[in-house]
C-alpha atoms as a PDB file:
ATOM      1  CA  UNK A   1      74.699  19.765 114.763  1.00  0.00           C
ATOM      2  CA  UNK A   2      77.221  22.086 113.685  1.00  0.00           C
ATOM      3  CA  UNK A   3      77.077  23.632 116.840  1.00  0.00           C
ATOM      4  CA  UNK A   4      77.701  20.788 118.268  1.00  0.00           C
ATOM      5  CA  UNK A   5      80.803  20.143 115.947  1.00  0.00           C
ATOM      6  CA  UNK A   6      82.608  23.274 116.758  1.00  0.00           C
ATOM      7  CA  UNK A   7      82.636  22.800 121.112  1.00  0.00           C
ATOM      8  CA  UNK A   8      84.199  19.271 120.456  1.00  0.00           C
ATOM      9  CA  UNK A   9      86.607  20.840 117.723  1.00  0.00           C
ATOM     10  CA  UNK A  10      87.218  23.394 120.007  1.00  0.00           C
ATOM     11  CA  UNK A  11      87.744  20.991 123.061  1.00  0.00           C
ATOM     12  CA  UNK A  12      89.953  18.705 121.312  1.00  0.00           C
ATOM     13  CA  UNK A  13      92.266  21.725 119.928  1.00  0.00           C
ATOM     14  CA  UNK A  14      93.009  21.993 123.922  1.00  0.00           C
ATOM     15  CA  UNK A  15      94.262  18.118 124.090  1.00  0.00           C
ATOM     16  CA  UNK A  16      96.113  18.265 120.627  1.00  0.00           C
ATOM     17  CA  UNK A  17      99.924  17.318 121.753  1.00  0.00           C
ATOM     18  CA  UNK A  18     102.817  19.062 120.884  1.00  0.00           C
ATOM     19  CA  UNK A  19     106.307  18.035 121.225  1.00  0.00           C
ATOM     20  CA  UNK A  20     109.062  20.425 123.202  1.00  0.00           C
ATOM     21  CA  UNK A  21     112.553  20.209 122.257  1.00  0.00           C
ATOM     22  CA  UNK A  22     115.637  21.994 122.981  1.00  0.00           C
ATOM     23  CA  UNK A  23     118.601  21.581 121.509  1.00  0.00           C
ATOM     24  CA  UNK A  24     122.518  22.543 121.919  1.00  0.00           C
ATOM     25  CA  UNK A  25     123.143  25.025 119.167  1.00  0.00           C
ATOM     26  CA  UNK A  26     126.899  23.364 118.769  1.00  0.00           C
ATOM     27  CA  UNK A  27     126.230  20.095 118.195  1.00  0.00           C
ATOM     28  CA  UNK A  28     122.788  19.825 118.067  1.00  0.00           C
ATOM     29  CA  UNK A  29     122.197  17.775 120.913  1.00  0.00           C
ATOM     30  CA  UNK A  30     118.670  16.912 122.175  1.00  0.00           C
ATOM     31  CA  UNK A  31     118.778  18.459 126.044  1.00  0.00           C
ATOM     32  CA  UNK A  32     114.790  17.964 126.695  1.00  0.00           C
ATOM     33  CA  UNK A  33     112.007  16.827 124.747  1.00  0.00           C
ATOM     34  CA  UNK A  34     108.749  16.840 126.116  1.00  0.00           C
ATOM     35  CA  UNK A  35     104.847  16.373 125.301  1.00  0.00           C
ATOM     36  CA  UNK A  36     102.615  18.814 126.248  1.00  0.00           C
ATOM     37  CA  UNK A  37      99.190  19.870 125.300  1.00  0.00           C
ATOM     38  CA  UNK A  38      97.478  23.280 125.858  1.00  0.00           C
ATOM     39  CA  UNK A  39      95.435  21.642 128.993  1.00  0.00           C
ATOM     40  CA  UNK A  40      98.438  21.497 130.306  1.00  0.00           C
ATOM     41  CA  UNK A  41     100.187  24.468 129.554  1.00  0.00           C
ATOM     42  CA  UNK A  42      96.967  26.136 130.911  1.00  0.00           C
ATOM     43  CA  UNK A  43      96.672  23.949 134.316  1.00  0.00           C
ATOM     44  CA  UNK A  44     100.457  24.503 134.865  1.00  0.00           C
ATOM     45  CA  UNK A  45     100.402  28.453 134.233  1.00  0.00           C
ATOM     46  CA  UNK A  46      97.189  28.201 136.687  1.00  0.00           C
ATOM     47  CA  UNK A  47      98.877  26.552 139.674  1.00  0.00           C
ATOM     48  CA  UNK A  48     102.396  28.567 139.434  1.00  0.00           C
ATOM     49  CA  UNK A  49     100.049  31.746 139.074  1.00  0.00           C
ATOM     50  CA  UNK A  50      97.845  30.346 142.379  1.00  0.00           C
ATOM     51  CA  UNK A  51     101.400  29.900 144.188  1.00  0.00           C
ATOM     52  CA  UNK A  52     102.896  33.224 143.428  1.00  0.00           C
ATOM     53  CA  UNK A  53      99.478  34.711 144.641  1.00  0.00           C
ATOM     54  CA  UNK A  54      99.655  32.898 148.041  1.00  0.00           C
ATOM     55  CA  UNK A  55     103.898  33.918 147.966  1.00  0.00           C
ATOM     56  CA  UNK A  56     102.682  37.280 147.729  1.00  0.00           C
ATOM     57  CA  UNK A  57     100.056  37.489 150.395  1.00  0.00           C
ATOM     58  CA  UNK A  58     102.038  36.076 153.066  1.00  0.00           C
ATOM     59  CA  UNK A  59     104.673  37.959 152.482  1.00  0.00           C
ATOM     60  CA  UNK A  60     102.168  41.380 153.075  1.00  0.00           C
ATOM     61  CA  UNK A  61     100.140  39.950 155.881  1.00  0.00           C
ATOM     62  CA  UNK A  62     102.861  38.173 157.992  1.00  0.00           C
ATOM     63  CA  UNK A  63     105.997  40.436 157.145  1.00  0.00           C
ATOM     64  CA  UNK A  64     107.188  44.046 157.466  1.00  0.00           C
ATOM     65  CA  UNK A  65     107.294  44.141 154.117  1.00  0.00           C
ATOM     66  CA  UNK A  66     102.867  45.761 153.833  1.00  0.00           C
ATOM     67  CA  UNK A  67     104.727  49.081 155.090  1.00  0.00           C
ATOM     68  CA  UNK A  68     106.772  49.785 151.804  1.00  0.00           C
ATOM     69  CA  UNK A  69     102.594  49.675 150.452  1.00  0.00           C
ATOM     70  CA  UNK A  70     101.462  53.104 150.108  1.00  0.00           C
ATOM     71  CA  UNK A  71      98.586  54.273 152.465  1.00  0.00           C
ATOM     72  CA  UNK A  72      99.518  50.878 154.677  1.00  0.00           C
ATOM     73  CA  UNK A  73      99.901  51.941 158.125  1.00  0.00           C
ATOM     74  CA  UNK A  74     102.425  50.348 160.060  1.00  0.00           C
ATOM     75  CA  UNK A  75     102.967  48.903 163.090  1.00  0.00           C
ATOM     76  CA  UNK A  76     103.927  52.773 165.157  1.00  0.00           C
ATOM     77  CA  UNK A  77     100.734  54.140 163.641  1.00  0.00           C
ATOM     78  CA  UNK A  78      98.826  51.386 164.476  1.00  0.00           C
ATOM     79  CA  UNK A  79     100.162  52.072 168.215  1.00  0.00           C
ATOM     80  CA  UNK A  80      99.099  55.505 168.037  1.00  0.00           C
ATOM     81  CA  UNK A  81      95.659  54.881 166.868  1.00  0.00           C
ATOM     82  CA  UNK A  82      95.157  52.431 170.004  1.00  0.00           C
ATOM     83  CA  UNK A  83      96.912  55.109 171.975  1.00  0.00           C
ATOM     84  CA  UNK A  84      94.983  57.935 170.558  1.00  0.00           C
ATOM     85  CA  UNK A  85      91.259  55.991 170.961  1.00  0.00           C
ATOM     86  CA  UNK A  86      91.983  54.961 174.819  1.00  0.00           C
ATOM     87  CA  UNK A  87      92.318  58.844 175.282  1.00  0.00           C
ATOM     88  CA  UNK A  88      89.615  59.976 173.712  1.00  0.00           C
ATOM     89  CA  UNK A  89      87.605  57.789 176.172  1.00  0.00           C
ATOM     90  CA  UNK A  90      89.862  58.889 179.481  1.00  0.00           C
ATOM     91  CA  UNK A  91      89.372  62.471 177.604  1.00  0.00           C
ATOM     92  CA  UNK A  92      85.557  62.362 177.121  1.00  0.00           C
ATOM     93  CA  UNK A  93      85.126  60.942 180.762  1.00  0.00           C
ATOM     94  CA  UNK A  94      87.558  64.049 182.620  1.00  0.00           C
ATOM     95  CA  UNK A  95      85.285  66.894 180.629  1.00  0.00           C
ATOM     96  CA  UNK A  96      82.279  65.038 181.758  1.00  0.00           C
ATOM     97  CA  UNK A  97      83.619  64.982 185.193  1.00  0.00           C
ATOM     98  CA  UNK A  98      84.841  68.982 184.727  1.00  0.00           C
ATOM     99  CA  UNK A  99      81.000  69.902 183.381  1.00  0.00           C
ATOM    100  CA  UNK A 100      79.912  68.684 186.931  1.00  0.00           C
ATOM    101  CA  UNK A 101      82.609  70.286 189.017  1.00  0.00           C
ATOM    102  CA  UNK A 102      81.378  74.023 187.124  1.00  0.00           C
ATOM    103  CA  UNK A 103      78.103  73.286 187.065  1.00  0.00           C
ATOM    104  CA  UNK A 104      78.296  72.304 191.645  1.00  0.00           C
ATOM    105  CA  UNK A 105      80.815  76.182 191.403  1.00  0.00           C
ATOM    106  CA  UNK A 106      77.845  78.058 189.418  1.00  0.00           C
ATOM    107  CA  UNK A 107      75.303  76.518 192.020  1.00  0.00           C
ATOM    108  CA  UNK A 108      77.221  77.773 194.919  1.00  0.00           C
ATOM    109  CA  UNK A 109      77.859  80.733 193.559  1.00  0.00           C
ATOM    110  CA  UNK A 110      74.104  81.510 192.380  1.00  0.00           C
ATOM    111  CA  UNK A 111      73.530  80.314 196.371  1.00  0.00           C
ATOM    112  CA  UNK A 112      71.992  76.844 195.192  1.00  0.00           C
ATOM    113  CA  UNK A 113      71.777  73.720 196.747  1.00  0.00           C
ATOM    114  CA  UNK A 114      75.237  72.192 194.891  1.00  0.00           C
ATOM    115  CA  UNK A 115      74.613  68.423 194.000  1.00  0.00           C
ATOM    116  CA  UNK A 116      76.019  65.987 195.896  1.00  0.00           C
ATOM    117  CA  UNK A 117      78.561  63.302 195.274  1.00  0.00           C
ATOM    118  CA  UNK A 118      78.056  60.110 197.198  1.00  0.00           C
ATOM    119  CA  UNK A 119      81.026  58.216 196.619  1.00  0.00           C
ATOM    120  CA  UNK A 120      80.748  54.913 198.648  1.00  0.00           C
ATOM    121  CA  UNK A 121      83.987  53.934 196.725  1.00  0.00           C
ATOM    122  CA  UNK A 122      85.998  55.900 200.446  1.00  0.00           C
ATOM    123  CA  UNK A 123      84.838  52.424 201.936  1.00  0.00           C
ATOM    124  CA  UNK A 124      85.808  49.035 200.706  1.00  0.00           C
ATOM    125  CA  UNK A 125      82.334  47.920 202.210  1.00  0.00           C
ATOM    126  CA  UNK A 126      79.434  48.367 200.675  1.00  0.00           C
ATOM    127  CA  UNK A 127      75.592  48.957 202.212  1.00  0.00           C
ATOM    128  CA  UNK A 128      74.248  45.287 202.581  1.00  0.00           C
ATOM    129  CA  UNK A 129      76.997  43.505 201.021  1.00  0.00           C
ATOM    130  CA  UNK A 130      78.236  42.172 204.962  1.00  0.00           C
ATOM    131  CA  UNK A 131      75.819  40.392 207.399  1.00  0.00           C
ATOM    132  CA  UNK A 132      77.384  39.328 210.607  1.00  0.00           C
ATOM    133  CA  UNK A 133      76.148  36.764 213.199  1.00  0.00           C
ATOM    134  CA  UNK A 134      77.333  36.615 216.581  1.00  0.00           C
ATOM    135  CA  UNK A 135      78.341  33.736 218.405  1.00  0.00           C
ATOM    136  CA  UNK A 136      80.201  33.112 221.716  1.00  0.00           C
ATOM    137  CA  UNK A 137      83.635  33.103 219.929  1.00  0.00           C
ATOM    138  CA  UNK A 138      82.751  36.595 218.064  1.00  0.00           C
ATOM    139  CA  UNK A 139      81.426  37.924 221.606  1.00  0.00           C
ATOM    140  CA  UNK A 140      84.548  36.782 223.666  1.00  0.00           C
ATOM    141  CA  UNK A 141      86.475  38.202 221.274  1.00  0.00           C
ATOM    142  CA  UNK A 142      84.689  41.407 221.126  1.00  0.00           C
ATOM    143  CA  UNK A 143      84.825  42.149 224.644  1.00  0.00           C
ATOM    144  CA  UNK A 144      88.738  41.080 224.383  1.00  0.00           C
ATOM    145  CA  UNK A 145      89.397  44.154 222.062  1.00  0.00           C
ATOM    146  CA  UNK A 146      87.286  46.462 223.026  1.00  0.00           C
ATOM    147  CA  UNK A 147      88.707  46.267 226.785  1.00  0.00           C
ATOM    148  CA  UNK A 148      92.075  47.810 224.851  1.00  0.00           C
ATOM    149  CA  UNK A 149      91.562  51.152 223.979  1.00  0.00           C
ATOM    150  CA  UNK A 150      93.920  51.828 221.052  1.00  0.00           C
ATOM    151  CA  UNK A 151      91.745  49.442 219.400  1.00  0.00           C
ATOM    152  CA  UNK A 152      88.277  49.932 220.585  1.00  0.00           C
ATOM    153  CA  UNK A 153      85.364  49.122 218.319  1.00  0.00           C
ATOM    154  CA  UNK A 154      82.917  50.903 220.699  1.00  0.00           C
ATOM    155  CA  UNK A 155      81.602  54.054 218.739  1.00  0.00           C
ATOM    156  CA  UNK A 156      81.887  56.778 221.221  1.00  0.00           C
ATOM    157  CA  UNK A 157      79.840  59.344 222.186  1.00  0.00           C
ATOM    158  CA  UNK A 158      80.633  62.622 220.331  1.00  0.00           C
ATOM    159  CA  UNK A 159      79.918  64.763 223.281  1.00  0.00           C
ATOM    160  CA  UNK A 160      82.454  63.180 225.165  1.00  0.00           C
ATOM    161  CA  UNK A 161      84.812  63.313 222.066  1.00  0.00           C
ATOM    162  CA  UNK A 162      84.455  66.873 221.553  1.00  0.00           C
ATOM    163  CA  UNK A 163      84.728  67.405 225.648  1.00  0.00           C
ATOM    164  CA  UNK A 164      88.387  65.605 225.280  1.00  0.00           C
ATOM    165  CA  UNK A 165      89.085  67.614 222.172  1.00  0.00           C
ATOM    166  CA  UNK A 166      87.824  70.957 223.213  1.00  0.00           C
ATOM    167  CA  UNK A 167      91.534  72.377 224.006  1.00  0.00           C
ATOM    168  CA  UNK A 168      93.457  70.721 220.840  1.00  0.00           C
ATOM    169  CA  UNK A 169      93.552  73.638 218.119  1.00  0.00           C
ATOM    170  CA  UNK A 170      93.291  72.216 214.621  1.00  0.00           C
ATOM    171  CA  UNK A 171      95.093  73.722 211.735  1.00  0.00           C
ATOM    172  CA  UNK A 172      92.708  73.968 208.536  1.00  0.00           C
ATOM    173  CA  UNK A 173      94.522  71.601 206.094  1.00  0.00           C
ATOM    174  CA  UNK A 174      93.254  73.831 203.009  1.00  0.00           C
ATOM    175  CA  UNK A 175      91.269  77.133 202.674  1.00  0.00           C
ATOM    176  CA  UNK A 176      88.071  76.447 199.940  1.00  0.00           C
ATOM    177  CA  UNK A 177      84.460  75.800 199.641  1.00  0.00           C
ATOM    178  CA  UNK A 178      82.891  72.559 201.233  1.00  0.00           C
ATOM    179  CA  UNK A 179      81.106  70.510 198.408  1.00  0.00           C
ATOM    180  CA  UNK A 180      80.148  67.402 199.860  1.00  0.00           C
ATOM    181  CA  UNK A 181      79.580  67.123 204.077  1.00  0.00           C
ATOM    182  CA  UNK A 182      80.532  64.228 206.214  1.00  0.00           C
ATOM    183  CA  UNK A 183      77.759  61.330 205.724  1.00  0.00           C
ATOM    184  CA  UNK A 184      78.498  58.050 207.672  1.00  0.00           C
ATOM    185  CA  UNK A 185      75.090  56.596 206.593  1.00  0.00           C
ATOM    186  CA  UNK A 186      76.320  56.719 203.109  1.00  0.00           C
ATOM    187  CA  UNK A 187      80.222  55.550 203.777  1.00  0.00           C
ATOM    188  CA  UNK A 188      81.321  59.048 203.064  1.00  0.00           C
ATOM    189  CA  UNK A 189      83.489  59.545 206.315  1.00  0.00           C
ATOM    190  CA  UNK A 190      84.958  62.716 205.646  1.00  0.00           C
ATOM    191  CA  UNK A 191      84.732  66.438 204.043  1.00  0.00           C
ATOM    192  CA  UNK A 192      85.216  67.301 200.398  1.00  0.00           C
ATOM    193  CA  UNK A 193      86.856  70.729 199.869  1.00  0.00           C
ATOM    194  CA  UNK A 194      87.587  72.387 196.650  1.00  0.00           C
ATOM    195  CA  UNK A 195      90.635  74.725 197.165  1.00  0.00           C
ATOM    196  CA  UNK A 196      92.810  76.794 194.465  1.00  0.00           C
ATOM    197  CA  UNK A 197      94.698  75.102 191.515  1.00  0.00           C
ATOM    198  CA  UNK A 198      97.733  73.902 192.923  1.00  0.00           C
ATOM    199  CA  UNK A 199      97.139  74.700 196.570  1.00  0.00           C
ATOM    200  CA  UNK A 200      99.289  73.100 199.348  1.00  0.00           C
ATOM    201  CA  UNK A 201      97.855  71.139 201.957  1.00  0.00           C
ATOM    202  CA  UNK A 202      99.212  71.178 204.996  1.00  0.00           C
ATOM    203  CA  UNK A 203      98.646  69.200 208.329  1.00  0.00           C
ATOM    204  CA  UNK A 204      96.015  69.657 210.552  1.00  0.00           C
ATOM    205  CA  UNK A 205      98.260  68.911 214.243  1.00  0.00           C
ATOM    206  CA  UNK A 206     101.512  67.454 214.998  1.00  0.00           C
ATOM    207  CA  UNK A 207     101.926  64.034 214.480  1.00  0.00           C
ATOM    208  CA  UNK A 208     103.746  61.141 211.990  1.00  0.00           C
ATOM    209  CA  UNK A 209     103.304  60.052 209.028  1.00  0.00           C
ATOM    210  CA  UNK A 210     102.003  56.972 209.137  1.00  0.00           C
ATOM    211  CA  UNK A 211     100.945  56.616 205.636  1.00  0.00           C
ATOM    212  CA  UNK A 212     102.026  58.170 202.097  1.00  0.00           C
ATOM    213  CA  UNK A 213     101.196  55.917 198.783  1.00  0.00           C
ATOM    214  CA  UNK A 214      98.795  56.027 195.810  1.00  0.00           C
ATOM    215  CA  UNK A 215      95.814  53.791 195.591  1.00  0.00           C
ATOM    216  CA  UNK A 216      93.392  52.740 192.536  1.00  0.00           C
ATOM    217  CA  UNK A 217      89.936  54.606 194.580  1.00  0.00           C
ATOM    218  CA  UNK A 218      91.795  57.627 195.726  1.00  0.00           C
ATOM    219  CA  UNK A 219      94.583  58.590 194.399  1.00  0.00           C
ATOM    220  CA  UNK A 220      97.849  59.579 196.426  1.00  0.00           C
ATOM    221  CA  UNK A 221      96.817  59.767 199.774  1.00  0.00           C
ATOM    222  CA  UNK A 222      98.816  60.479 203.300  1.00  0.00           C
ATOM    223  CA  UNK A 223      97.703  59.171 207.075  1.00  0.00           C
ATOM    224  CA  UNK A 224      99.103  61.252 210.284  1.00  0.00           C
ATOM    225  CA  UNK A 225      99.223  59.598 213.257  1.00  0.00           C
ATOM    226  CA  UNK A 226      98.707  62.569 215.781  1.00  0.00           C
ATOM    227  CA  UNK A 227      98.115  62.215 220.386  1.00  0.00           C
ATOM    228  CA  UNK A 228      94.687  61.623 221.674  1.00  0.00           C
ATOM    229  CA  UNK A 229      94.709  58.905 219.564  1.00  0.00           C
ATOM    230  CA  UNK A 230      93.583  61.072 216.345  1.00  0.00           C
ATOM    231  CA  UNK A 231      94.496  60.241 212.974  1.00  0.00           C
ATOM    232  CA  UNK A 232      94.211  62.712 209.587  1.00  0.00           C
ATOM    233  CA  UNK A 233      93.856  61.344 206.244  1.00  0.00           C
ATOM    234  CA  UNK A 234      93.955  63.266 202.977  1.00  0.00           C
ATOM    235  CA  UNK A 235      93.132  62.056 199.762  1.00  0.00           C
ATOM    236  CA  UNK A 236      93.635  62.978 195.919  1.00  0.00           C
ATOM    237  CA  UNK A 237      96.326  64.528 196.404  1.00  0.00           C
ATOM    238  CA  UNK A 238      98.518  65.428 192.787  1.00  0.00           C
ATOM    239  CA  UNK A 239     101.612  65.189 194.997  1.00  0.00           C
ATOM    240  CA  UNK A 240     102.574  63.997 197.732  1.00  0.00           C
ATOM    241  CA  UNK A 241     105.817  65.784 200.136  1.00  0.00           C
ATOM    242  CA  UNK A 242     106.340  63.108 202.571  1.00  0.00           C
ATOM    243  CA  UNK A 243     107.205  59.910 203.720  1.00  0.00           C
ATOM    244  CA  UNK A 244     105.866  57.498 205.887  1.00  0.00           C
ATOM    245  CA  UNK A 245     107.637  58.047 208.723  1.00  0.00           C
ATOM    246  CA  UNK A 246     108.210  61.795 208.772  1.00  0.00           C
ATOM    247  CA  UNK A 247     107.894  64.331 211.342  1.00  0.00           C
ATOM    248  CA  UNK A 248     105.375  66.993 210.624  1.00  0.00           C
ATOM    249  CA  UNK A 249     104.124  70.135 213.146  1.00  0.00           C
ATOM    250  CA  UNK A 250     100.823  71.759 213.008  1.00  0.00           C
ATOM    251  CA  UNK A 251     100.629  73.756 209.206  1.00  0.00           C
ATOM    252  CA  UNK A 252     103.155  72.126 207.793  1.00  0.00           C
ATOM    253  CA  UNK A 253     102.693  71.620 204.125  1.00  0.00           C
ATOM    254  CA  UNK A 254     102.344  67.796 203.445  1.00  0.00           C
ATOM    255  CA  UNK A 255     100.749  67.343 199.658  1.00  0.00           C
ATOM    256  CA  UNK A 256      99.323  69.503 196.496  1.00  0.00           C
ATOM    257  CA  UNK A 257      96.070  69.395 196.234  1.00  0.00           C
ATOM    258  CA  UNK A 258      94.694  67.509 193.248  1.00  0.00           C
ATOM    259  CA  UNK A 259      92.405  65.078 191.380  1.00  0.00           C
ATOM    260  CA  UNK A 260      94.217  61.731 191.582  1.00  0.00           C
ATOM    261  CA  UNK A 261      92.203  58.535 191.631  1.00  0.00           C
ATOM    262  CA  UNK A 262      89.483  57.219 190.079  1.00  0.00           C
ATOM    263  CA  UNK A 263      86.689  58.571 192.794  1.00  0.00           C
ATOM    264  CA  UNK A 264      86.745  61.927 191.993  1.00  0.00           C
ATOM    265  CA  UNK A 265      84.749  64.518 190.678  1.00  0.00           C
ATOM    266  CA  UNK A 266      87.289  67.360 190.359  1.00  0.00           C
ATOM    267  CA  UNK A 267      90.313  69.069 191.911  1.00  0.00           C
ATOM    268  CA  UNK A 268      89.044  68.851 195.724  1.00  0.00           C
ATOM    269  CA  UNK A 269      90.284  67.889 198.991  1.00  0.00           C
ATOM    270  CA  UNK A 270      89.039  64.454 200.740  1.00  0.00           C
ATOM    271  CA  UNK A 271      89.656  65.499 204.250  1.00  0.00           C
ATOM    272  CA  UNK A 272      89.060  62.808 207.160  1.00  0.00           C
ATOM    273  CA  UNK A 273      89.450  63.175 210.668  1.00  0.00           C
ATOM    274  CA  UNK A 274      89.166  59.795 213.090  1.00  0.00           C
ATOM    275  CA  UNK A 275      89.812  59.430 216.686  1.00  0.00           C
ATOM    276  CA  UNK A 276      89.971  55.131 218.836  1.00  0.00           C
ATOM    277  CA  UNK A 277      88.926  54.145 215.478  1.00  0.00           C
ATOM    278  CA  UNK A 278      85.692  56.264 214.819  1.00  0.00           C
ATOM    279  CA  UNK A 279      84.924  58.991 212.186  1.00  0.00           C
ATOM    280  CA  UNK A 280      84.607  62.134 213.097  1.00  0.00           C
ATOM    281  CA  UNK A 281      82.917  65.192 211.317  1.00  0.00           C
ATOM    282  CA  UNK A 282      86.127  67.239 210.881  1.00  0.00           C
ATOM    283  CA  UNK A 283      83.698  70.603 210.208  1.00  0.00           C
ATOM    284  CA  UNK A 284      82.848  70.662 213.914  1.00  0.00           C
ATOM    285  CA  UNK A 285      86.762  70.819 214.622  1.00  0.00           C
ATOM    286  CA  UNK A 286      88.355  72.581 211.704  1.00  0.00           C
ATOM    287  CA  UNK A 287      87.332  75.893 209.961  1.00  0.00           C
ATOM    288  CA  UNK A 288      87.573  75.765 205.941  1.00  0.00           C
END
């Protein structure tokens, strides 16, 4: 029971009122006079305390302000730390691509077979992903273009080829060690050649530029339109020296050799010869 006594004594204590005045110390004027109890002294301190609380976190969460908190990052490192994470990854993906570069030079050194790189990323089209039905519109049109020779979709014979190419004396575009050999069957139309830091590439005939930009796959890459109806490509270039447009003779240099886009292995050379429109294997015409 007594137990009992002293919770309700000590309750009540908490709702005992108490009288606030203030006064004017002149005249002794009543300014304010208020009841209050300790409830609500306490439930008053509570909510101004719960208000300054949520005052305080917005201000640290939505405001400049969290920097002047020590160990706070702010908004530059934060940046940084983005920056520095993206690359890592870039970084951790270019020494994975350098290990396999070394590891194709110590197999061709030790007179291994190197390991080869199919990259069916050259070619927009991928093995399978086109099936083609013909019908009398496809086959009128078909024998429309293929009567003009420019554009011929007719793979030729490469006999014939080399017979019209046997007096036209190529100029080897770099000077290096072949790594990956032309393979139509797996969309890898020309020759990969890995060359000296740095090296300059240089044209393979006479001819125009026809082409000289940067794509996603390979990197900066230049076309040259040449006679016989031949056209060079080279691709991955680090830099490229001319213009679409440009004159070029027979050795001139044309790019830097490099390892720009995202279809590459290493420094090399992507080195693609084509004549009315069909690949050729630029080893039987060029020495490297």
């Amino acid at each position: 029971m007594s137990e009992k006594k002293e919770k309700k004594s000590f309750f009540k204590k908490f709702k005992h009122k108490y009288r606030l005045s203030i006064y004017r110390d002149e005249t002794f004027e009543e300014l304010l006079n208020l009841k209050l109890t300790k409830l609500n002294v306490l439930a008053l301190v509570s909510v101004l305390t719960f208000i300054f609380l949520v005052i305080v976190i917005s201000i640290i969460a939505y405001t400049p302000a969290r920097e002047l908190i020590p160990g706070y990052p702010d908004d530059k490192t934060v940046r940084n730390i983005r920056l520095n994470a993206h690359r890592l990854d870039s970084l951790e993906l270019e020494i994975k691509k350098r290990d396999a570069y070394f590891e194709n030079i110590r197999r061709i050194v030790a007179g291994e077979e190197p390991e080869q790189f199919n990259n069916p990323r050259d070619s927009v089209v991928k093995k399978g992903s086109v099936s083609f039905q013909r019908s009398a519109e496809d086959s009128a049109l078909r024998s429309m273009t293929e009567s003009d020779k420019p554009y011929t979709l007719l793979v030729d014979d490469h006999r014939k080829v080399r017979t019209s190419l046997s007096n036209v004396l190529f100029f080897s575009p770099v000077k290096g060690l072949i790594t990956n050999s032309f393979k139509p069957s797996d969309y890898h139309y020309g020759t990969d050649v890995v060359a000296a830091p740095n090296e300059v590439v240089k044209a393979v005939l006479e001819g125009t530029v026809i082409m000289a930009s940067w794509t996603l796959e390979t990197g900066n890459v230049i076309q040259i339109q040449h006679e016989n109806d031949l056209v060079s490509v080279y691709k991955h270039n680090a830099e490229l020296l001319k213009r679409v447009g440009d004159r070029v003779t027979a050795g001139e240099p044309i790019a830097i050799i490099g390892n720009s886009g995202e279809f590459t292995t290493g420094p090399h050379l992507h080195f693609e010869l084509w004549h009315n429109g069909t690949p050729l294997n630029p080893e039987n015409y060029v020495t490297f």
